[in-house]
Protein backbone atom coordinates (compact mmCIF):
# COMPACT_ATOMS: atom_id res chain seq x y z
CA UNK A 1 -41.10 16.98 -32.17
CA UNK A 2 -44.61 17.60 -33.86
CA UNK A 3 -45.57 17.83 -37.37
CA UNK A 4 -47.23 21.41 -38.02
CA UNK A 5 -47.00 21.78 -41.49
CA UNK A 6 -50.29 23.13 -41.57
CA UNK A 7 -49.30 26.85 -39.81
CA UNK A 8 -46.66 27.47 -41.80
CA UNK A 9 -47.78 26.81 -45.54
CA UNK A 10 -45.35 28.55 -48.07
CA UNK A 11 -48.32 29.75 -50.05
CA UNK A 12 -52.55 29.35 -49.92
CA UNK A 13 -53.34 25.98 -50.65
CA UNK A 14 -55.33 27.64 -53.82
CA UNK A 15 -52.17 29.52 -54.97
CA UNK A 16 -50.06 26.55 -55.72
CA UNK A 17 -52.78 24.33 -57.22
CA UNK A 18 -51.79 24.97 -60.54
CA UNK A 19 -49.48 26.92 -62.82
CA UNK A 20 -52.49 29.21 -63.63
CA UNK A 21 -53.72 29.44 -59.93
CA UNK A 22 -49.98 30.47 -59.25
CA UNK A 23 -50.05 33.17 -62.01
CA UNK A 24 -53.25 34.18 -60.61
CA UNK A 25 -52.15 35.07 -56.92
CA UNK A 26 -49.12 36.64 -58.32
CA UNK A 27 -51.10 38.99 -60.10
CA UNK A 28 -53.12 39.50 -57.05
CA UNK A 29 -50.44 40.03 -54.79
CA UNK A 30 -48.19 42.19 -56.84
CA UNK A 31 -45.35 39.55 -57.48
CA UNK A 32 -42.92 41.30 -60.29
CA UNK A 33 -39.76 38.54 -59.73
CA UNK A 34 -39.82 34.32 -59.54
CA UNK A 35 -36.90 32.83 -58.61
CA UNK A 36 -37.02 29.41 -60.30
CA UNK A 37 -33.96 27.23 -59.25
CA UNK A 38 -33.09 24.51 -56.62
CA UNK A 39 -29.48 23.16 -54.98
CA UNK A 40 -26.67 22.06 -56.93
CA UNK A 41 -24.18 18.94 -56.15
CA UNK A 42 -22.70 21.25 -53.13
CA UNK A 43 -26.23 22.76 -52.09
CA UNK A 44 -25.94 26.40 -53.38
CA UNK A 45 -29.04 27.96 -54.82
CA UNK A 46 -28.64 27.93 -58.09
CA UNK A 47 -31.18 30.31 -60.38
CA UNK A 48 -32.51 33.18 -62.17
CA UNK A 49 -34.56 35.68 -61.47
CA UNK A 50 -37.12 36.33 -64.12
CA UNK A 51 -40.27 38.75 -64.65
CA UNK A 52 -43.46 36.78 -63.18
CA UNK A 53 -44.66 36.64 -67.09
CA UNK A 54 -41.40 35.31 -68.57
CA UNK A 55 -41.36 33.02 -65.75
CA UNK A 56 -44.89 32.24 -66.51
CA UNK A 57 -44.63 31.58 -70.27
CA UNK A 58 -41.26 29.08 -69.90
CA UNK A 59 -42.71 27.09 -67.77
CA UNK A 60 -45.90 26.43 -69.88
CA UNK A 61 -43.18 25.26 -72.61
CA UNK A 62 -40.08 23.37 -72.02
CA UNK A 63 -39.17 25.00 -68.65
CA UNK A 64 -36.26 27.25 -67.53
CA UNK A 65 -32.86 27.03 -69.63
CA UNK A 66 -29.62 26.66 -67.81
CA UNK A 67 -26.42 25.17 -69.34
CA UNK A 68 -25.78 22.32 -67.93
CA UNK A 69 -22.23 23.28 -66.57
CA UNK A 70 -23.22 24.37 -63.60
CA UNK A 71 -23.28 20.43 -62.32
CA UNK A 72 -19.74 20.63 -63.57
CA UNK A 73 -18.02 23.49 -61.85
CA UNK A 74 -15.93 23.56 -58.30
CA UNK A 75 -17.03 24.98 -55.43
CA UNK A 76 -15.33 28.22 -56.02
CA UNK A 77 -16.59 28.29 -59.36
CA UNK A 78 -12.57 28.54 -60.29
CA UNK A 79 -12.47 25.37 -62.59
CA UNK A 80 -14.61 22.85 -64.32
CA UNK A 81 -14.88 19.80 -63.25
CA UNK A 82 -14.07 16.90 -66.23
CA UNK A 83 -16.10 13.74 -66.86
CA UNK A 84 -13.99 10.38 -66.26
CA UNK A 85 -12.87 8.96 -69.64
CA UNK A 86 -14.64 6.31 -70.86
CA UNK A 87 -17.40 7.29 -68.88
CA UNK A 88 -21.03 6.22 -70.23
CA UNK A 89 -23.05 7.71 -67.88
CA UNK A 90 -24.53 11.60 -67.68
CA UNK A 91 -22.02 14.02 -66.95
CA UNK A 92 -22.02 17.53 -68.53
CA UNK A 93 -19.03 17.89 -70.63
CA UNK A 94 -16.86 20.56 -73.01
CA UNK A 95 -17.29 17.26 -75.56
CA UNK A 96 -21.09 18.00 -76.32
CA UNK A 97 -20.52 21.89 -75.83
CA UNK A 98 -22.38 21.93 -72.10
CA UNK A 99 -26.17 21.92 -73.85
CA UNK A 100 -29.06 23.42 -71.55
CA UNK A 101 -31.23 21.46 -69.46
CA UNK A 102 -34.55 22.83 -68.44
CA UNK A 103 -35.81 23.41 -65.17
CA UNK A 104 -39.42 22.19 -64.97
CA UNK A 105 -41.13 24.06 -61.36
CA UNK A 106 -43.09 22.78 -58.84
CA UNK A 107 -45.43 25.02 -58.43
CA UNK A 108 -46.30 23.34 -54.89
CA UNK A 109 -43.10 24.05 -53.29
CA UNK A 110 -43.55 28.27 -54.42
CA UNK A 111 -42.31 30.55 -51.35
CA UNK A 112 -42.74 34.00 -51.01
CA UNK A 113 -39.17 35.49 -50.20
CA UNK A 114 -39.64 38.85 -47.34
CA UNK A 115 -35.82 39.47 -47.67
CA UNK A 116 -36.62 40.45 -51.58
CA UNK A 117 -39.12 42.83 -52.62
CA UNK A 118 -42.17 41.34 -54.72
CA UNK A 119 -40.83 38.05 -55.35
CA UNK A 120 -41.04 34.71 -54.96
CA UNK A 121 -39.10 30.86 -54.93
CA UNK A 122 -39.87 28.04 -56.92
CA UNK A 123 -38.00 24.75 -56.41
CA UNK A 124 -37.97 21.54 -59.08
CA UNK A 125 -36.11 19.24 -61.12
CA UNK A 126 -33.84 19.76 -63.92
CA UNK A 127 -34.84 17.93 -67.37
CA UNK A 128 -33.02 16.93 -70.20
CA UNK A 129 -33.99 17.59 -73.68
CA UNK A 130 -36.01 14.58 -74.42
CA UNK A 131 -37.73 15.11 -71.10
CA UNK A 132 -36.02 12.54 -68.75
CA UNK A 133 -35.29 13.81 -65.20
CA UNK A 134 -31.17 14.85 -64.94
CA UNK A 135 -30.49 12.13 -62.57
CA UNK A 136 -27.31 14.62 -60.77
CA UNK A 137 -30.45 16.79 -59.70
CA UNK A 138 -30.05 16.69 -55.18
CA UNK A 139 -33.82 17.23 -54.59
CA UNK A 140 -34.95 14.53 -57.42
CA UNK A 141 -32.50 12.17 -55.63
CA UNK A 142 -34.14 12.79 -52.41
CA UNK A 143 -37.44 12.40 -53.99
CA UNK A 144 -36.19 9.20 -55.23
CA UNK A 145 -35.31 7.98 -51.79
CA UNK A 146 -38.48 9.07 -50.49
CA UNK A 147 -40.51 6.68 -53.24
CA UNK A 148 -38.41 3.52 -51.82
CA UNK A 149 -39.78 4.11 -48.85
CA UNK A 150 -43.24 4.67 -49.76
CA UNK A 151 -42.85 1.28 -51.54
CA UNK A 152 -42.58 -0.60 -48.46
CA UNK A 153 -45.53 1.21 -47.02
CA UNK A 154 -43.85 4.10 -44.61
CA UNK A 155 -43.62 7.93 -45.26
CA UNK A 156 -40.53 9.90 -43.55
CA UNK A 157 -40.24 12.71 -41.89
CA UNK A 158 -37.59 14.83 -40.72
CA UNK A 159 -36.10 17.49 -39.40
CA UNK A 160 -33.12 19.32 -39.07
CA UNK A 161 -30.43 21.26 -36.36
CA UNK A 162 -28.08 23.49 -37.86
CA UNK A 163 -26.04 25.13 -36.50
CA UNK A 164 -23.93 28.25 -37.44
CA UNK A 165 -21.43 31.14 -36.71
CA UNK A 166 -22.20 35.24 -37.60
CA UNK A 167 -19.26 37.36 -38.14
CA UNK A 168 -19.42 40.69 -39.03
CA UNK A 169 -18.59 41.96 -42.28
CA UNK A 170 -19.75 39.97 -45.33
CA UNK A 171 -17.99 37.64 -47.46
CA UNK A 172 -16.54 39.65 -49.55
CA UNK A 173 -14.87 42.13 -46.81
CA UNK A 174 -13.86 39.31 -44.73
CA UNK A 175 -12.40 37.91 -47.64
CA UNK A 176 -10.15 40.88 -48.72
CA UNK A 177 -9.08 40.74 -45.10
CA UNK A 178 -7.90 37.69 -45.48
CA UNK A 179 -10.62 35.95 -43.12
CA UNK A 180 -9.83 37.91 -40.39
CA UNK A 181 -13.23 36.44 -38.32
CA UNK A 182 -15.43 38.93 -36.20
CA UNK A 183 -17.99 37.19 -33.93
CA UNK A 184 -20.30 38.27 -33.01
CA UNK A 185 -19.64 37.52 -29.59
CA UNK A 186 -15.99 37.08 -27.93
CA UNK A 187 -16.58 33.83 -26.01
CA UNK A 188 -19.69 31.10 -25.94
CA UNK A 189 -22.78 31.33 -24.76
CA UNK A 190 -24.40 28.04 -24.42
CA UNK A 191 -28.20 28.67 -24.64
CA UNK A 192 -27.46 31.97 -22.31
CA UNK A 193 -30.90 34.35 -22.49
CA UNK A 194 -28.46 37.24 -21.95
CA UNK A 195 -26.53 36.64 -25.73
CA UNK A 196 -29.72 35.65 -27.38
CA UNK A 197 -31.21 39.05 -25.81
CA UNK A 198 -28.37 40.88 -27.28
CA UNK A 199 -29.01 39.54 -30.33
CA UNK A 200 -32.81 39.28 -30.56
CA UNK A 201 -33.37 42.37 -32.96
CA UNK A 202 -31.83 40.59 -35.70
CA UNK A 203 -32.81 37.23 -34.70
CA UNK A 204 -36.34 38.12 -34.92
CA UNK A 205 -35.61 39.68 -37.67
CA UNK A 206 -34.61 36.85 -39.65
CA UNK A 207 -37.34 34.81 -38.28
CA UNK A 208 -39.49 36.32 -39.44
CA UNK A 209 -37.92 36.45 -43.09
CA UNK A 210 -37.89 32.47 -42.83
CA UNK A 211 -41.86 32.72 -41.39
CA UNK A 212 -42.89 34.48 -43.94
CA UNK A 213 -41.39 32.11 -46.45
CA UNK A 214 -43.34 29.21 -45.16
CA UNK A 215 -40.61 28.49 -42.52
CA UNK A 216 -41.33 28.13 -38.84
CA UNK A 217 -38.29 27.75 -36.64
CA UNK A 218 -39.25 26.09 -33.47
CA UNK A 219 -36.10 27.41 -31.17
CA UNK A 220 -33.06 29.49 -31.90
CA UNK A 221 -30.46 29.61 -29.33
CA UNK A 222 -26.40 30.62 -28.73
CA UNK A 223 -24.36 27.86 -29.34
CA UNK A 224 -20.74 26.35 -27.23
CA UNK A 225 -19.31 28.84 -30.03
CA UNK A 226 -18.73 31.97 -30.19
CA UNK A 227 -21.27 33.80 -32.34
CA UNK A 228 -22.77 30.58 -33.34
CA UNK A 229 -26.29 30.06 -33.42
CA UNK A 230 -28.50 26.77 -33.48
CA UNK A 231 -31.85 26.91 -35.68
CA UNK A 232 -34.43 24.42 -34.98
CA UNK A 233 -37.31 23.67 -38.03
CA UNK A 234 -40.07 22.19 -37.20
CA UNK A 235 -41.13 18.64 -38.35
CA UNK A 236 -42.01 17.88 -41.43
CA UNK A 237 -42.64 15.20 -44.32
CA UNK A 238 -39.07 14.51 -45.56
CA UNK A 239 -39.53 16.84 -48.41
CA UNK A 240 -40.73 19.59 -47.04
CA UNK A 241 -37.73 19.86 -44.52
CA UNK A 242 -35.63 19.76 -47.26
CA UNK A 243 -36.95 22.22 -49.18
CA UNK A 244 -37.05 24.18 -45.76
CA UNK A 245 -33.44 23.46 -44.61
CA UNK A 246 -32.66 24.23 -48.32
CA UNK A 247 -34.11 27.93 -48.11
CA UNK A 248 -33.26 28.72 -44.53
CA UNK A 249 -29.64 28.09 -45.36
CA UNK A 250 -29.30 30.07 -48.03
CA UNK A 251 -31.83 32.42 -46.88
CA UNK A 252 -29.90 33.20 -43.80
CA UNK A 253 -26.74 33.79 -45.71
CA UNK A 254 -28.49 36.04 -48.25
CA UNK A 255 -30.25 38.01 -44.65
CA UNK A 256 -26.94 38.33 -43.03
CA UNK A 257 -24.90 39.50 -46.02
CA UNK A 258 -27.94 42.14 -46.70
CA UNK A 259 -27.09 43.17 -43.61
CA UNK A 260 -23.22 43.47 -43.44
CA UNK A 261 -22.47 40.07 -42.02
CA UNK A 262 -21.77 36.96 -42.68
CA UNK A 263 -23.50 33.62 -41.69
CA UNK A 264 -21.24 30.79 -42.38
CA UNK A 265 -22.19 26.84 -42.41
CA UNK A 266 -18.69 25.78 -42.28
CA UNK A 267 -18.41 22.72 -40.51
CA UNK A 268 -15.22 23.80 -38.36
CA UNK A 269 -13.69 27.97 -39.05
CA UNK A 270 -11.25 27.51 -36.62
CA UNK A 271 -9.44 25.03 -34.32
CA UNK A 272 -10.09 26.36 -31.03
CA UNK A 273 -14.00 26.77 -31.69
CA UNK A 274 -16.80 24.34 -31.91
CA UNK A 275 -17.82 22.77 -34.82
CA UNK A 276 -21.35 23.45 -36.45
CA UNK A 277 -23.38 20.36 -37.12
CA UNK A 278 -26.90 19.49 -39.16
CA UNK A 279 -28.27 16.77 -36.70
CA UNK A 280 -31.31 14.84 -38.54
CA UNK A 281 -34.29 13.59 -36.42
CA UNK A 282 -36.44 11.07 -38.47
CA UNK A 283 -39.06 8.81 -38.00
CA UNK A 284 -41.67 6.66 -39.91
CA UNK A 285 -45.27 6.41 -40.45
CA UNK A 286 -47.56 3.98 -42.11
CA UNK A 287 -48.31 4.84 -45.56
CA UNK A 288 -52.02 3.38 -44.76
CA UNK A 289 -52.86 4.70 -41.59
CA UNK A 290 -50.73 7.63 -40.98
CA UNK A 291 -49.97 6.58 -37.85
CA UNK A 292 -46.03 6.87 -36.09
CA UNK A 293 -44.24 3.28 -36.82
CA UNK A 294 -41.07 3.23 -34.37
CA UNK A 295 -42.02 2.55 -31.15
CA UNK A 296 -42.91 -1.45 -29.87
CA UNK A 297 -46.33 -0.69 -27.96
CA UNK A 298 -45.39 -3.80 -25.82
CA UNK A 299 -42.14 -2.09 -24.57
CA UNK A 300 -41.50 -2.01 -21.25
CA UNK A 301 -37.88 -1.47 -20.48
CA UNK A 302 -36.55 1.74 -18.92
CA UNK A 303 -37.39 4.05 -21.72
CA UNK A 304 -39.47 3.23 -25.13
CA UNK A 305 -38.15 1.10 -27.08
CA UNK A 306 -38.34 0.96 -31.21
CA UNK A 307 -40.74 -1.94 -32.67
CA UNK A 308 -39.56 -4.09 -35.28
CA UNK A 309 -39.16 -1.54 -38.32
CA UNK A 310 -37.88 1.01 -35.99
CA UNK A 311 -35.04 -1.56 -35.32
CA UNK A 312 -34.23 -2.05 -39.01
CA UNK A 313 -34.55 1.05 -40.32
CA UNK A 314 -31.68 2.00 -37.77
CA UNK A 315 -29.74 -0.80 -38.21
CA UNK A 316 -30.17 0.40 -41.97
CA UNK A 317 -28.60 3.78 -41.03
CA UNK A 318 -26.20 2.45 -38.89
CA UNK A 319 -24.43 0.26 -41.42
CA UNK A 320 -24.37 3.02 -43.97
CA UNK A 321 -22.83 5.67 -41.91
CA UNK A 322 -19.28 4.99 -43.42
CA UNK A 323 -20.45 4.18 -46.68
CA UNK A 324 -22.35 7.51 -46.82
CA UNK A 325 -19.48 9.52 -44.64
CA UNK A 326 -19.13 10.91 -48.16
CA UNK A 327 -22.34 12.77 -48.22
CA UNK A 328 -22.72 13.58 -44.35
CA UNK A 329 -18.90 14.96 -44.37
CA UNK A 330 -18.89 16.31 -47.79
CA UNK A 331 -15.37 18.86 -47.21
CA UNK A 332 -12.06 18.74 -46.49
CA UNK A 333 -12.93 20.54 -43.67
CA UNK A 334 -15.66 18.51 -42.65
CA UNK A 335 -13.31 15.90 -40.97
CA UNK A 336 -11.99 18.38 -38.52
CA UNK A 337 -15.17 18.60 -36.75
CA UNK A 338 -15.32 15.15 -35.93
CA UNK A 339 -13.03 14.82 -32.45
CA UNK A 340 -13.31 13.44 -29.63
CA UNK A 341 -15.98 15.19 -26.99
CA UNK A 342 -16.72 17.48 -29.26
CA UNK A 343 -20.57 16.31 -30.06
CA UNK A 344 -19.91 14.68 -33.23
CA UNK A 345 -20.06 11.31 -34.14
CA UNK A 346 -16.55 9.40 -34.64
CA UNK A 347 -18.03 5.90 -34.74
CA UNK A 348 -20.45 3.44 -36.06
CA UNK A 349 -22.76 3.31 -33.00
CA UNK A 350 -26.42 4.44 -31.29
CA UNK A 351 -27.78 4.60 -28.13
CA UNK A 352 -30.84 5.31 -26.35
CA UNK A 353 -30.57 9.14 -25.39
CA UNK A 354 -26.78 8.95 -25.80
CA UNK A 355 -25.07 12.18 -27.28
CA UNK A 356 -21.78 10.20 -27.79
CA UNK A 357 -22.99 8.01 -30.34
CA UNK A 358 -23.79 8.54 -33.90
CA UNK A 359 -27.38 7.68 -33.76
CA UNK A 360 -29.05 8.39 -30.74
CA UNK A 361 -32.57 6.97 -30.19
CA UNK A 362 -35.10 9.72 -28.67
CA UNK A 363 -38.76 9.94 -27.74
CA UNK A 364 -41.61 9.48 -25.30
CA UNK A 365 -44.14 8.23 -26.91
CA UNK A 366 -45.14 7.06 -30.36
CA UNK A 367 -45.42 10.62 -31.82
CA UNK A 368 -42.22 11.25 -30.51
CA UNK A 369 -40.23 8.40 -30.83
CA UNK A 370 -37.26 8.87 -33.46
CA UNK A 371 -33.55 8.68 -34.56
CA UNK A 372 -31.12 11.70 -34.66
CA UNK A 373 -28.35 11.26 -37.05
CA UNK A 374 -25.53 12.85 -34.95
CA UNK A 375 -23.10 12.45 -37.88
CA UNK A 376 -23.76 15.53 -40.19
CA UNK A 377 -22.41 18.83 -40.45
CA UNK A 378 -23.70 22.14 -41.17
CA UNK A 379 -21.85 21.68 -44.46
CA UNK A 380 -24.23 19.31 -45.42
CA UNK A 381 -26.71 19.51 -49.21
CA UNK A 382 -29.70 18.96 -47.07
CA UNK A 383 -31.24 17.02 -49.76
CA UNK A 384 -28.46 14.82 -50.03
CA UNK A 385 -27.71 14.19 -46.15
CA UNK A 386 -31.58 13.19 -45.95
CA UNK A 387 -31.78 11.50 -48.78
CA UNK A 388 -28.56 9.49 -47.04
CA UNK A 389 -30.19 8.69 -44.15
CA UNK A 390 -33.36 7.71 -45.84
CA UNK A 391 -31.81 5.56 -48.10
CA UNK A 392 -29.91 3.72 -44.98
CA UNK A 393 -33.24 3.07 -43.38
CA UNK A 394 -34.78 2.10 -46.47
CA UNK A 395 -31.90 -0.77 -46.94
CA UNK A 396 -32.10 -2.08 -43.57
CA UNK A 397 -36.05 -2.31 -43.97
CA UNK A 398 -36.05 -4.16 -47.32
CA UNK A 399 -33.09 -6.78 -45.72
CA UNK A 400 -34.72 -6.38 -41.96
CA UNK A 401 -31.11 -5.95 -40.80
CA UNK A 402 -30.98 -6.27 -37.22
CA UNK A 403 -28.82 -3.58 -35.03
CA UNK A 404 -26.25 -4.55 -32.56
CA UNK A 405 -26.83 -4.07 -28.89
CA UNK A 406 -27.75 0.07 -27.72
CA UNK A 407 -24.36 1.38 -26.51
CA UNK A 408 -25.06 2.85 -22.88
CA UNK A 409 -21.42 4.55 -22.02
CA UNK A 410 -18.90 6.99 -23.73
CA UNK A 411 -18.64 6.19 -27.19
CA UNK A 412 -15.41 8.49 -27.66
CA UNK A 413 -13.87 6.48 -24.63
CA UNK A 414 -14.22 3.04 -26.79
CA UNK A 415 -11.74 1.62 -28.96
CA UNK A 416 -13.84 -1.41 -29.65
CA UNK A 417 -16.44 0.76 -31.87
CA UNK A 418 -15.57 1.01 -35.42
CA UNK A 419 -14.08 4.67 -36.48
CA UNK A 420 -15.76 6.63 -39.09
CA UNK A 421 -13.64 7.73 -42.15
CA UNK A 422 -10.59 9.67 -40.55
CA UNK A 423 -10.57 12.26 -44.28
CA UNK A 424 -12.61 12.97 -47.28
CA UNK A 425 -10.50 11.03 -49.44
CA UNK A 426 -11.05 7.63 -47.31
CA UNK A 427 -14.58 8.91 -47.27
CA UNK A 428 -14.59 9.21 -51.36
CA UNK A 429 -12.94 5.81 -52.01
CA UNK A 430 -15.70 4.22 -49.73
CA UNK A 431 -18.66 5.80 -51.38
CA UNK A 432 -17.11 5.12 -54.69
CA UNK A 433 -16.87 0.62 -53.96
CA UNK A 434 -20.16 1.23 -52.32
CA UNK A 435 -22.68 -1.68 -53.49
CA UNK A 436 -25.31 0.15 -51.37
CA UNK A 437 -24.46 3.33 -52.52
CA UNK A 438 -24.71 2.72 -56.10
CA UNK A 439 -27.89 0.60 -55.90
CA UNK A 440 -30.11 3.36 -53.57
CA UNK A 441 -28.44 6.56 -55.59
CA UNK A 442 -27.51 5.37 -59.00
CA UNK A 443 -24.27 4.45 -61.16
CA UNK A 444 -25.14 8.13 -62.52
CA UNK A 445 -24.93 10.39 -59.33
CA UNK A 446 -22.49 8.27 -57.82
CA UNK A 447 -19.52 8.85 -60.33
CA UNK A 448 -20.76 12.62 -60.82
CA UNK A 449 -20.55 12.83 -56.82
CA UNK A 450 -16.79 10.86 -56.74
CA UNK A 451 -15.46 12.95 -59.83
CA UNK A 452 -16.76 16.16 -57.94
CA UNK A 453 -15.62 15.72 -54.85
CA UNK A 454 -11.75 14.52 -56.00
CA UNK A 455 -12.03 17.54 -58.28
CA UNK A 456 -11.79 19.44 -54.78
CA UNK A 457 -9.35 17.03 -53.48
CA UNK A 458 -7.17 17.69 -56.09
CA UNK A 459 -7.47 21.64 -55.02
CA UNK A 460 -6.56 20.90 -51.59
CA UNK A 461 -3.97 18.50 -52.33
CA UNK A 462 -2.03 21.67 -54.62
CA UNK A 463 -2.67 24.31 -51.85
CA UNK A 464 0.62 25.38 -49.24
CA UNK A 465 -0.81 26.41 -46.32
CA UNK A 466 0.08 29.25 -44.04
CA UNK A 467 1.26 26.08 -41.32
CA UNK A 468 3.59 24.99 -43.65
CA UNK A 469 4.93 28.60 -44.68
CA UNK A 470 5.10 29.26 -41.23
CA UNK A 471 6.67 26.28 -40.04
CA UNK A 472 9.40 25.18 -43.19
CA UNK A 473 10.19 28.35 -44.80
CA UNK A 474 13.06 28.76 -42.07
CA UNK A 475 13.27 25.49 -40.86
CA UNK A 476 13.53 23.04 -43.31
């Protein structure tokens, strides 16, 4: 993979210089609408949309009100979720009244959005009051991540594979049918040119929505699904492909809805279907120089192999895959992806060029040389899942943790590997003792993150499935 964030800029280097420079090529441009807002706990877009001038004169003061109950609501918006008593760090709660915080933009990560007429996104961080950062906010954790890396002298980059299905019909019809699922195709079409011709006057379509936001996708393809799609972004600094996964995944499901379908990121819609992943590819390079870190130039085995901080920045994400399973698997549903053959991780390994293992080493030179993070779905909060992986890396740099021998054979075949989490509530009760996890994220986001996700437990827990209709109502 290459880094070309040059040819796809969101905006002109001039336009995002500045508030007033922004304002500016608004003006110019004809921009009526800013959509200032960025990804909550779960990685929805959260925001407003406001007249360029309103837009314009909140963020020269405080920044953009929003209560801060929307870091305290479930996924389906249904219930709120309650603070832990006794609990002394932030969480929004009914006990102070849910006050605003203020979202503060920045202005460098502005995007023109094709799919809406005359407006444009701006991404930032959430602030409190008294002007400290709200430490729940995804993209300032990721930013956060990103700094403990720079500290040791490397900057990351990323970038991300999602996959997805397209049904027709859009949420809210395929909801009243009671999810009766229409894909778009009736059986897979692994990277067949015949479905991807079929489909290429709404694939290039929406490519072109995402190019003209600043977002070049490198490949899109048919999946081992049917109806699913894989999108490829191209390499980036680790920010920048968040902000890009960020936009292109709710972009996408804004396009297709628009449109009378629906694109869905669900990590597994039904048994007898593939699941649809987020695969991360990352790599390192020197602060100082600029140049790529991972490879050993003396290396002279049967492929390249990773130099000294290549092996302990993966020996970083290796031993944090089950303490961050939270984060990478973030659903109930998430867990049913992860079987056997099915090209998702199920254990605590890596290999060189080895689609069986949770990491899998990749590259043929220095420029190329990275890790891909097998482990993630497409249910993912990209900010979060990088941040995850970041922070894994960035633990076994700082301890030089070494990694165990590359596994060379079928990783599903071995009972010697260690399993990853088998549910989300082993998953939650791992993140939750997590030393690491609480010293890379913070006491703050990691009890928001627990309480949130048991919240959702507690949902699933109360819900009688069709199965069990089916199967006890005569039976038992």
């Amino acid at each position: 993979m290459v880094d070309d964030t040059s040819a796809h800029a969101p905006l002109p280097a001039e336009a995002t210089a500045s508030l007033d420079a922004l304002a500016a090529w608004c003006e110019q441009q004809g921009i009526e609408t800013v959509v200032p807002g960025t990804a909550d706990t779960n990685g929805a877009w959260i925001g407003k949309r406001l007249p360029l001038q309103d837009f314009l004169r909140l963020a020269r003061e405080h920044g953009v009100p929003y209560c801060d109950v929307l870091f305290a609501i479930t996924r389906d918006g249904m219930e709120n979720v309650f603070a832990p008593e006794g609990a002394t760090t932030y969480f929004p709660t009914h006990r102070n009244g849910y006050p605003d915080i203020f979202f503060r933009p920045d202005v460098s990560s502005a995007r023109l959005l094709p799919w809406h007429d005359r407006t444009i996104a701006v991404n930032g961080i959430y602030h409190l009051p008294n002007g400290q950062e709200v430490p729940l906010t995804p993209r300032r954790v990721l930013m956060q991540v990103r700094e403990r890396l720079r500290e040791l002298g490397y900057e990351p980059y990323t970038a991300t594979e999602f996959e997805f299905y397209v049904s027709e019909g859009t949420p809210d019809q395929l909801r009243t049918s009671g999810w009766q699922l229409q894909p778009l195709s009736t059986r897979p079409y692994t990277y067949q040119v015949f479905r991807s011709t079929l489909d290429q006057e709404f694939l290039t379509r929406w490519r072109g929505h995402l190019l003209g936001a600043g977002i070049a996708i490198e490949a899109m393809n048919p999946e081992t699904g049917p109806g699913q799609y894989e999108l490829n972004a191209t390499y980036t600094d680790a920010l920048r492909c968040a902000d890009d996964s960020f936009l292109y995944k709710n972009g996408i499901k804004q396009i297709a809805a628009m449109e009378g379908r629906t694109a869905s990121f669900m990590a597994l819609p039904r048994a007898d279907w593939a699941g649809s992943s987020c695969h991360i590819h990352q790599s390192l390079r020197s602060v100082d120089t600029g140049e790529p870190v991972m490879m050993d130039p003396a290396g002279h085995g049967a492929h390249p192999e990773l130099s000294a901080v290549g092996r302990h920045y993966l020996a970083g994400v290796l031993s944090t895959l089950r303490d961050f399973a939270a984060i990478y698997w973030p659903t109930v549903n998430s867990y049913r992806r992860a079987r056997p053959y099915s090209w998702a991780a199920t254990t605590v390994s890596w290999g060189y060029d080895n689609r069986s293992t949770a990491l899998r080493v990749v590259g043929e030179d220095a420029k190329s040389m990275r890790i891909e993070n097998r482990m993630p779905g497409a249910d993912v909060n990209p900010y979060l899942a990088i941040a995850a992986t970041l922070a894994g890396g960035a633990f076994g740099i700082a301890n030089e943790l070494e990694p165990p021998t590359a596994f060379s054979g079928d990783a599903y075949a071995d009972s010697s590997l260690q399993p990853l989490p088998k549910s989300l509530d082993e998953a939650v009760d791992i993140f939750e003792q997590s030393a690491v996890a609480r010293e890379v994220f913070g006491e703050d986001f990691v009890i928001h993150y627990v309480t949130t996700l048991r919240a959702e437990l507690s949902q699933w827990h109360a819900h009688v499935s069709d199965w069990e209709v089916g199967l006890y109502f005569e039976t038992a």
